[in-house]
N, C-alpha and C. Protein backbone atom coordinates (compact mmCIF):
# COMPACT_ATOMS: atom_id res chain seq x y z
N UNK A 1 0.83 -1.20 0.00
CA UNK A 1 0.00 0.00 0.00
C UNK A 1 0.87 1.26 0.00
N UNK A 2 1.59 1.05 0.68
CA UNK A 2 2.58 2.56 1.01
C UNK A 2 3.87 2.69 -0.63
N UNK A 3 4.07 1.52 -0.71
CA UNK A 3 4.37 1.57 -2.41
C UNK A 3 3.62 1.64 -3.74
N UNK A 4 2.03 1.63 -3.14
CA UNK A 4 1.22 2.06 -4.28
C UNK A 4 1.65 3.88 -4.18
N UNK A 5 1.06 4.46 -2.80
CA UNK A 5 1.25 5.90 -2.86
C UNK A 5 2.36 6.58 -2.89
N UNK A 6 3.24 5.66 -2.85
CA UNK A 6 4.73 6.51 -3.40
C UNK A 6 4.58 6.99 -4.33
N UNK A 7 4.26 5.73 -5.62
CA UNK A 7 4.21 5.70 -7.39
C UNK A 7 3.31 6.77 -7.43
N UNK A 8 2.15 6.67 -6.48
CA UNK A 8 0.72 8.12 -7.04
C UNK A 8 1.76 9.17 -6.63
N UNK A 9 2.08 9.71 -5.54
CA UNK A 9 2.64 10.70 -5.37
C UNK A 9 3.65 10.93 -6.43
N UNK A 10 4.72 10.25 -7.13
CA UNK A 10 5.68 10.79 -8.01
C UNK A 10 5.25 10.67 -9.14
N UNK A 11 4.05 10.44 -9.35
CA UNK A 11 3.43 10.52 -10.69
C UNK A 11 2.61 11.69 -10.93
N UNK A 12 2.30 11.93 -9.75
CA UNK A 12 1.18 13.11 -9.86
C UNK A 12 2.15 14.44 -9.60
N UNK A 13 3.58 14.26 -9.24
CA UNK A 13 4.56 15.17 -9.01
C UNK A 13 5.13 15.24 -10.31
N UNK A 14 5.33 14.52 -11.11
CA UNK A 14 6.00 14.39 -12.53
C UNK A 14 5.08 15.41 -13.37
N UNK A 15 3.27 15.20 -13.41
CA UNK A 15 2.74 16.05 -14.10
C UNK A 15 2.60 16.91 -14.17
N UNK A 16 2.57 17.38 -12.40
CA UNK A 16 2.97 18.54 -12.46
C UNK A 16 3.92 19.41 -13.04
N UNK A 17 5.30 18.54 -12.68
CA UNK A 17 6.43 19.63 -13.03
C UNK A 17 6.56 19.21 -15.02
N UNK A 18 5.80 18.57 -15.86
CA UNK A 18 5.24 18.32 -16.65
C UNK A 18 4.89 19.83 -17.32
N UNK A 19 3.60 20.01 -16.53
CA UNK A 19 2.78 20.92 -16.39
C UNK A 19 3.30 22.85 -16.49
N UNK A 20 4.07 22.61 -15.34
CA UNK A 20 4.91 23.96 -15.18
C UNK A 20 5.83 24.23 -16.35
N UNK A 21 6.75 23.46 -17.03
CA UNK A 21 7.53 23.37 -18.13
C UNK A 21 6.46 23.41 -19.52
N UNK A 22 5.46 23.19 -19.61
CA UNK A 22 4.78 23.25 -20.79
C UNK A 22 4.39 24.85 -20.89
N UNK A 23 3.35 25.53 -19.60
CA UNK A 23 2.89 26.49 -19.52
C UNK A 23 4.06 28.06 -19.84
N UNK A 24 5.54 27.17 -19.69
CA UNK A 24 6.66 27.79 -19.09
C UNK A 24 7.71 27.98 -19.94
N UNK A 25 6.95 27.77 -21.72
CA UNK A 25 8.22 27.63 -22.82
C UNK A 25 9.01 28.95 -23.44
N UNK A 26 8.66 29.82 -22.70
CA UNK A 26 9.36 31.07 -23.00
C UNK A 26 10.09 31.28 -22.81
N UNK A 27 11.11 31.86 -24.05
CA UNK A 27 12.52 32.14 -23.78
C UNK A 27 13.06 33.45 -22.90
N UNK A 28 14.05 33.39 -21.97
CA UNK A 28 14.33 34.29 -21.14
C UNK A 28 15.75 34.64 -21.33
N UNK A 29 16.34 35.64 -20.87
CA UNK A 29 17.63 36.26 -20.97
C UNK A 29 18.37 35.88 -19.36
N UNK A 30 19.16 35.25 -18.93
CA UNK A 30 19.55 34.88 -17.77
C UNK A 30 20.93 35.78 -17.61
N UNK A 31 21.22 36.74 -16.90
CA UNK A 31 22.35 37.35 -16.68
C UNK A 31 23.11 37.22 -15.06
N UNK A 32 24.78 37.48 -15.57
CA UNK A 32 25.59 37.00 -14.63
C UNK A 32 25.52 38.47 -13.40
N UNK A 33 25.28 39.62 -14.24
CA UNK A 33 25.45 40.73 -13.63
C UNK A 33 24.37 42.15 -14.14
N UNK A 34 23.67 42.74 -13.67
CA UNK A 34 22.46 43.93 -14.20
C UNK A 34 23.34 44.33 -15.58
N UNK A 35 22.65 44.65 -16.84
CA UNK A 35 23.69 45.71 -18.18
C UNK A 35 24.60 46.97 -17.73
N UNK A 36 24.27 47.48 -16.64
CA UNK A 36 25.00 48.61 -16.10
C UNK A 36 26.48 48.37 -15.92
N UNK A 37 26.13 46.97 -15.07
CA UNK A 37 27.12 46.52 -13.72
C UNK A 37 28.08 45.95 -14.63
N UNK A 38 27.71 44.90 -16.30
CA UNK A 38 28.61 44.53 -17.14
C UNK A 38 29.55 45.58 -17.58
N UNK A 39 29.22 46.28 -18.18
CA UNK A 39 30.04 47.22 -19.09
C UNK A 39 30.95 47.83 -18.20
N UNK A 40 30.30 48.39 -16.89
CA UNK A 40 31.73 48.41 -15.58
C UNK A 40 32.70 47.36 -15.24
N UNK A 41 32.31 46.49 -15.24
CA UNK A 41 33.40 45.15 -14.43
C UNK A 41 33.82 44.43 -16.09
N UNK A 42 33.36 44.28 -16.99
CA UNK A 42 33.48 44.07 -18.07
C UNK A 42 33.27 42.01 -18.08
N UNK A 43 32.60 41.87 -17.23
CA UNK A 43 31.89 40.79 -17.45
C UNK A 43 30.49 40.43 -18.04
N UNK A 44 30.38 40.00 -19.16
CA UNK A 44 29.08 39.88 -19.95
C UNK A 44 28.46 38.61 -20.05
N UNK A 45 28.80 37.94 -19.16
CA UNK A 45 27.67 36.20 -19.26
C UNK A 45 26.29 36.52 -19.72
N UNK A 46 25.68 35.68 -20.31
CA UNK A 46 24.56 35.70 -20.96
C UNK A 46 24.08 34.45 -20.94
N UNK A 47 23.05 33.95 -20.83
CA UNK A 47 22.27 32.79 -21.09
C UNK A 47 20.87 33.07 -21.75
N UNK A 48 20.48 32.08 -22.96
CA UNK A 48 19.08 32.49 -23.38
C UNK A 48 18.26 30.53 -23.19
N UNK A 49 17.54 31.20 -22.02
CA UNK A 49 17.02 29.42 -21.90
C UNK A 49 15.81 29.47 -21.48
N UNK A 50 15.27 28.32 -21.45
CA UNK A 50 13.61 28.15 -21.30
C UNK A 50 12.94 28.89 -20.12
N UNK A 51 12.05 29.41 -19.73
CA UNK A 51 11.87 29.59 -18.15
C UNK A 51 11.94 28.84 -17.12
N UNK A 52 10.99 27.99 -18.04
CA UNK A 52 10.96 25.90 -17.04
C UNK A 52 12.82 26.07 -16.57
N UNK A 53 12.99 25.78 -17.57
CA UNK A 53 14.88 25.81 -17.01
C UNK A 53 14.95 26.52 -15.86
N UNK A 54 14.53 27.48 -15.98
CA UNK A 54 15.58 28.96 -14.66
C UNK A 54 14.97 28.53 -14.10
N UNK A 55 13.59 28.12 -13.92
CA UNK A 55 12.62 27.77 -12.38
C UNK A 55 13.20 26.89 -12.08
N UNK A 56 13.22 25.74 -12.46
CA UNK A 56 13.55 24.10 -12.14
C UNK A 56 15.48 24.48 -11.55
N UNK A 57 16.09 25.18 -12.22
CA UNK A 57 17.71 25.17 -11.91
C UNK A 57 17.62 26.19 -10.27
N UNK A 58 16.47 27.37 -10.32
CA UNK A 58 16.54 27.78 -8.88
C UNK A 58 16.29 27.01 -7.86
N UNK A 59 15.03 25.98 -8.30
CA UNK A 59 14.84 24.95 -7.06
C UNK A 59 15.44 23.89 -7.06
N UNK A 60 16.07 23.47 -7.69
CA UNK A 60 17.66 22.84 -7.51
C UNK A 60 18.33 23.24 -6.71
N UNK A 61 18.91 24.50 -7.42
CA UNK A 61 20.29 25.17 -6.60
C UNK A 61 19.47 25.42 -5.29
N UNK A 62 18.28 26.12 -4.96
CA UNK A 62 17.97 25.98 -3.26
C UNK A 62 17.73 24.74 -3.07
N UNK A 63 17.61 23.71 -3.02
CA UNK A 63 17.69 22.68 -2.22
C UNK A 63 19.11 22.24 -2.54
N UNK A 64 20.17 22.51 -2.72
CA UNK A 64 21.57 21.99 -3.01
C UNK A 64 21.88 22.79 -1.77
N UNK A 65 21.93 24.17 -1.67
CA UNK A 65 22.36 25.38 -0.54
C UNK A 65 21.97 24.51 0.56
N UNK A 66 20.60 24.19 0.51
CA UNK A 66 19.67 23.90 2.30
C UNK A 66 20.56 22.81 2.57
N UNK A 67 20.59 21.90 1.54
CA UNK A 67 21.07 20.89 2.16
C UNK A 67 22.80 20.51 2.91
N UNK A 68 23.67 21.50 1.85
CA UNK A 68 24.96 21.97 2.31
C UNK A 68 24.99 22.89 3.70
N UNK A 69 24.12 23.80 4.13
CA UNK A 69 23.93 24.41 4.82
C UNK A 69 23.09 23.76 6.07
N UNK A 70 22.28 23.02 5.65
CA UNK A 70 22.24 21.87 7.20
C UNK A 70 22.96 20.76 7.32
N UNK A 71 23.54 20.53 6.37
CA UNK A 71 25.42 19.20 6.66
C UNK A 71 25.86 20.05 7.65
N UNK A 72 26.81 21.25 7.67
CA UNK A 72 27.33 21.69 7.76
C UNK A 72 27.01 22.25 9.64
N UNK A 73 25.35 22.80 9.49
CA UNK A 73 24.66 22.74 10.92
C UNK A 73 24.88 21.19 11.59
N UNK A 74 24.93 20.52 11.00
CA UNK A 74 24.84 19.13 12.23
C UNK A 74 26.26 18.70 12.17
N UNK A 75 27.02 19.34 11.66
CA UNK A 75 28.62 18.75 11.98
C UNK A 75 28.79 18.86 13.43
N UNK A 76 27.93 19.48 14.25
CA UNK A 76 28.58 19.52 15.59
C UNK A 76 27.95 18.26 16.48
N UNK A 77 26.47 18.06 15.99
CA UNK A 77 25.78 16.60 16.61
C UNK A 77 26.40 15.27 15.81
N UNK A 78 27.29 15.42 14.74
CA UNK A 78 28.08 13.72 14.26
C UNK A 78 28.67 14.01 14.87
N UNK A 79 29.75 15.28 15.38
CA UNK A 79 30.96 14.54 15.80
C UNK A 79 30.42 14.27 17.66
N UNK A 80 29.24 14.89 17.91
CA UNK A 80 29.20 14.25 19.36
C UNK A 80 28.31 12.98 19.30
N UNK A 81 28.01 12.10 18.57
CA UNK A 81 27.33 11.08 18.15
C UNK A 81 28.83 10.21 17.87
N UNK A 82 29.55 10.46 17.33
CA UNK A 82 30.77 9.63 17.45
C UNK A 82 31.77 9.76 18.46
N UNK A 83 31.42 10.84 19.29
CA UNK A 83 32.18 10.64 20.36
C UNK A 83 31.17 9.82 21.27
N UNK A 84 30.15 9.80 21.40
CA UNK A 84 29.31 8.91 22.40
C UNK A 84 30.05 7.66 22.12
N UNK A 85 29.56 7.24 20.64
CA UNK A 85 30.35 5.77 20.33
C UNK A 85 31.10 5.18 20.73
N UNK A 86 32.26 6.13 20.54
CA UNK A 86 33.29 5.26 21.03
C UNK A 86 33.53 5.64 22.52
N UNK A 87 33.13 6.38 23.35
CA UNK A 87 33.24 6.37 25.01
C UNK A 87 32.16 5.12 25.06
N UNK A 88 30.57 4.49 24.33
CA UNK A 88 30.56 3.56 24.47
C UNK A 88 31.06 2.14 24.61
N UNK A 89 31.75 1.87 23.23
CA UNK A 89 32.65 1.51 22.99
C UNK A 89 33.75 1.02 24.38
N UNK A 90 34.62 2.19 24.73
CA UNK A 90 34.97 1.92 25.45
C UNK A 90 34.80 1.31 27.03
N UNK A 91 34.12 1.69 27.08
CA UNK A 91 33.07 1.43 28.55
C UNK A 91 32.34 -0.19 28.05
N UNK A 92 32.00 -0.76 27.13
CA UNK A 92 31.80 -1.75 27.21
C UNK A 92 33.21 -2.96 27.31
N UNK A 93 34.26 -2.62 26.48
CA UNK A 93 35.03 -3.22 26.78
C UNK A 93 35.87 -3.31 27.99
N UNK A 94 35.36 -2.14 28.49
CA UNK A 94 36.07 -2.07 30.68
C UNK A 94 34.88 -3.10 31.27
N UNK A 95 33.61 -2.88 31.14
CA UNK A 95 32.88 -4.27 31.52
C UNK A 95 33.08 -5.28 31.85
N UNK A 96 33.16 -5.87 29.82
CA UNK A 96 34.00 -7.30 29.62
C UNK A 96 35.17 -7.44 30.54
N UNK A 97 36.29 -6.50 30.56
CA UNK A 97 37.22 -6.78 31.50
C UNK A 97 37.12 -7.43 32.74
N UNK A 98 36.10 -6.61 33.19
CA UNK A 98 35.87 -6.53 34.38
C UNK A 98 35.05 -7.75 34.50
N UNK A 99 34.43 -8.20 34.20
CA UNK A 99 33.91 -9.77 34.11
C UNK A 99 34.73 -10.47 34.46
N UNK A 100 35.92 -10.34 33.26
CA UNK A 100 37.02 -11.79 33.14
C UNK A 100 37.40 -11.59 34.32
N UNK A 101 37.68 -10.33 35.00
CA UNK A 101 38.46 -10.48 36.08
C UNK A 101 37.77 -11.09 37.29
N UNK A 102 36.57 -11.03 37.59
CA UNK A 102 35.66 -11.74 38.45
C UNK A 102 35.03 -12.78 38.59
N UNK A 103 35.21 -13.23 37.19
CA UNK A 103 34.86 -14.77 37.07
C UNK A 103 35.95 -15.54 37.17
N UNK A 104 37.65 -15.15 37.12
CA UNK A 104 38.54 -16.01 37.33
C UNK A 104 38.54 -16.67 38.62
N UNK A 105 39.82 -17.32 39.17
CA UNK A 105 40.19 -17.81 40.12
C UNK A 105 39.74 -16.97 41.86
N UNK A 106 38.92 -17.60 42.20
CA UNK A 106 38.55 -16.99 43.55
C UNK A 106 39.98 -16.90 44.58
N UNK A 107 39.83 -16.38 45.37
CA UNK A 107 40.71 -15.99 46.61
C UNK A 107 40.18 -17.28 47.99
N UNK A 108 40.88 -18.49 47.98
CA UNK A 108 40.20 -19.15 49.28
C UNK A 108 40.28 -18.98 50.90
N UNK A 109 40.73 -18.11 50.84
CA UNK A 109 39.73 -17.60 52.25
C UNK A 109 38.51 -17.03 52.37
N UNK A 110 38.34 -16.00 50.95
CA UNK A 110 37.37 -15.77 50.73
C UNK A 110 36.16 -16.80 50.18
N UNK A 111 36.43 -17.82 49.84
CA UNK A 111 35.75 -18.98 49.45
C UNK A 111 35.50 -19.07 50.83
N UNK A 112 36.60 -20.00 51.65
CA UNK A 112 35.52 -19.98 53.21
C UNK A 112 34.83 -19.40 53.98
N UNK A 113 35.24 -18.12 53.79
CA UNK A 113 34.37 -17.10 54.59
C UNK A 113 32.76 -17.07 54.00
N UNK A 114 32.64 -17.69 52.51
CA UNK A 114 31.57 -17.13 52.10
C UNK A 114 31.26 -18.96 52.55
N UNK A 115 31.68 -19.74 52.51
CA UNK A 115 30.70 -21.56 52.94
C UNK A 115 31.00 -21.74 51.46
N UNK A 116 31.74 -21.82 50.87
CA UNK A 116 31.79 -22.36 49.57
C UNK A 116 33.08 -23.23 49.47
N UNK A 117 33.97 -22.91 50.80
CA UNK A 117 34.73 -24.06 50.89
C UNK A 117 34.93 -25.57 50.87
N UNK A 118 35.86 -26.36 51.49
CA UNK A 118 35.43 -27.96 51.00
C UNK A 118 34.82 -28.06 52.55
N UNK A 119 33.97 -29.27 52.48
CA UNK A 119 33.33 -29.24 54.14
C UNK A 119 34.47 -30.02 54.59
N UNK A 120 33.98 -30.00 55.97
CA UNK A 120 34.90 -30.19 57.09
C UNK A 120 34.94 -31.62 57.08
């Protein structure tokens, strides 16, 4: 069921953006810098492309930014998510240690004191 409404959802998302690119075939002038600002700095980039294009490449490039820009916000919760780890990590293997060391060879006085000695 939940893989039927995936397929509806990206199908009915496809027509849309279908939809927007059809309504959207007009050609546009895409510039690197205002005509003023070229002829000062003497940079003249130019692009002549669909609209669909410039729409679809802005909501690209913002979700490329958001997503670089919240990596970048949670770099401080991985690296304390990997420091948990391995202080886990470590702390389990002081455990284990600590097992082996208590399950070895008892101390026999302490065996008698506790009645676990040989009887009398």
């Amino acid at each position: 069921m939940i893989r039927f409404l995936r397929y509806l959802f990206l199908a009915v998302l496809g027509l849309c953006l279908v939809a927007v690119a059809s309504a959207n075939r007009q050609i546009v002038t895409l510039r690197l810098l205002p005509e003023e600002l070229d002829s000062f700095v003497g940079i003249g980039w130019s692009a002549e492309v669909p609209l669909f294009i410039a729409i679809f490449a802005g909501v690209v490039g913002g979700l490329a930014i958001g997503f670089v820009w919240e990596w970048l916000r949670e770099a401080k919760h991985r690296a304390a998510a990997s420091q948990h780890k391995r202080e886990a990590s470590r702390l389990e293997r002081e455990v284990d240690r600590l097992k082996a060391e208590k399950s070895g060879p008892e101390d026999e006085v302490l065996a008698l004191l506790e009645g676990k000695g040989a009887a009398r």
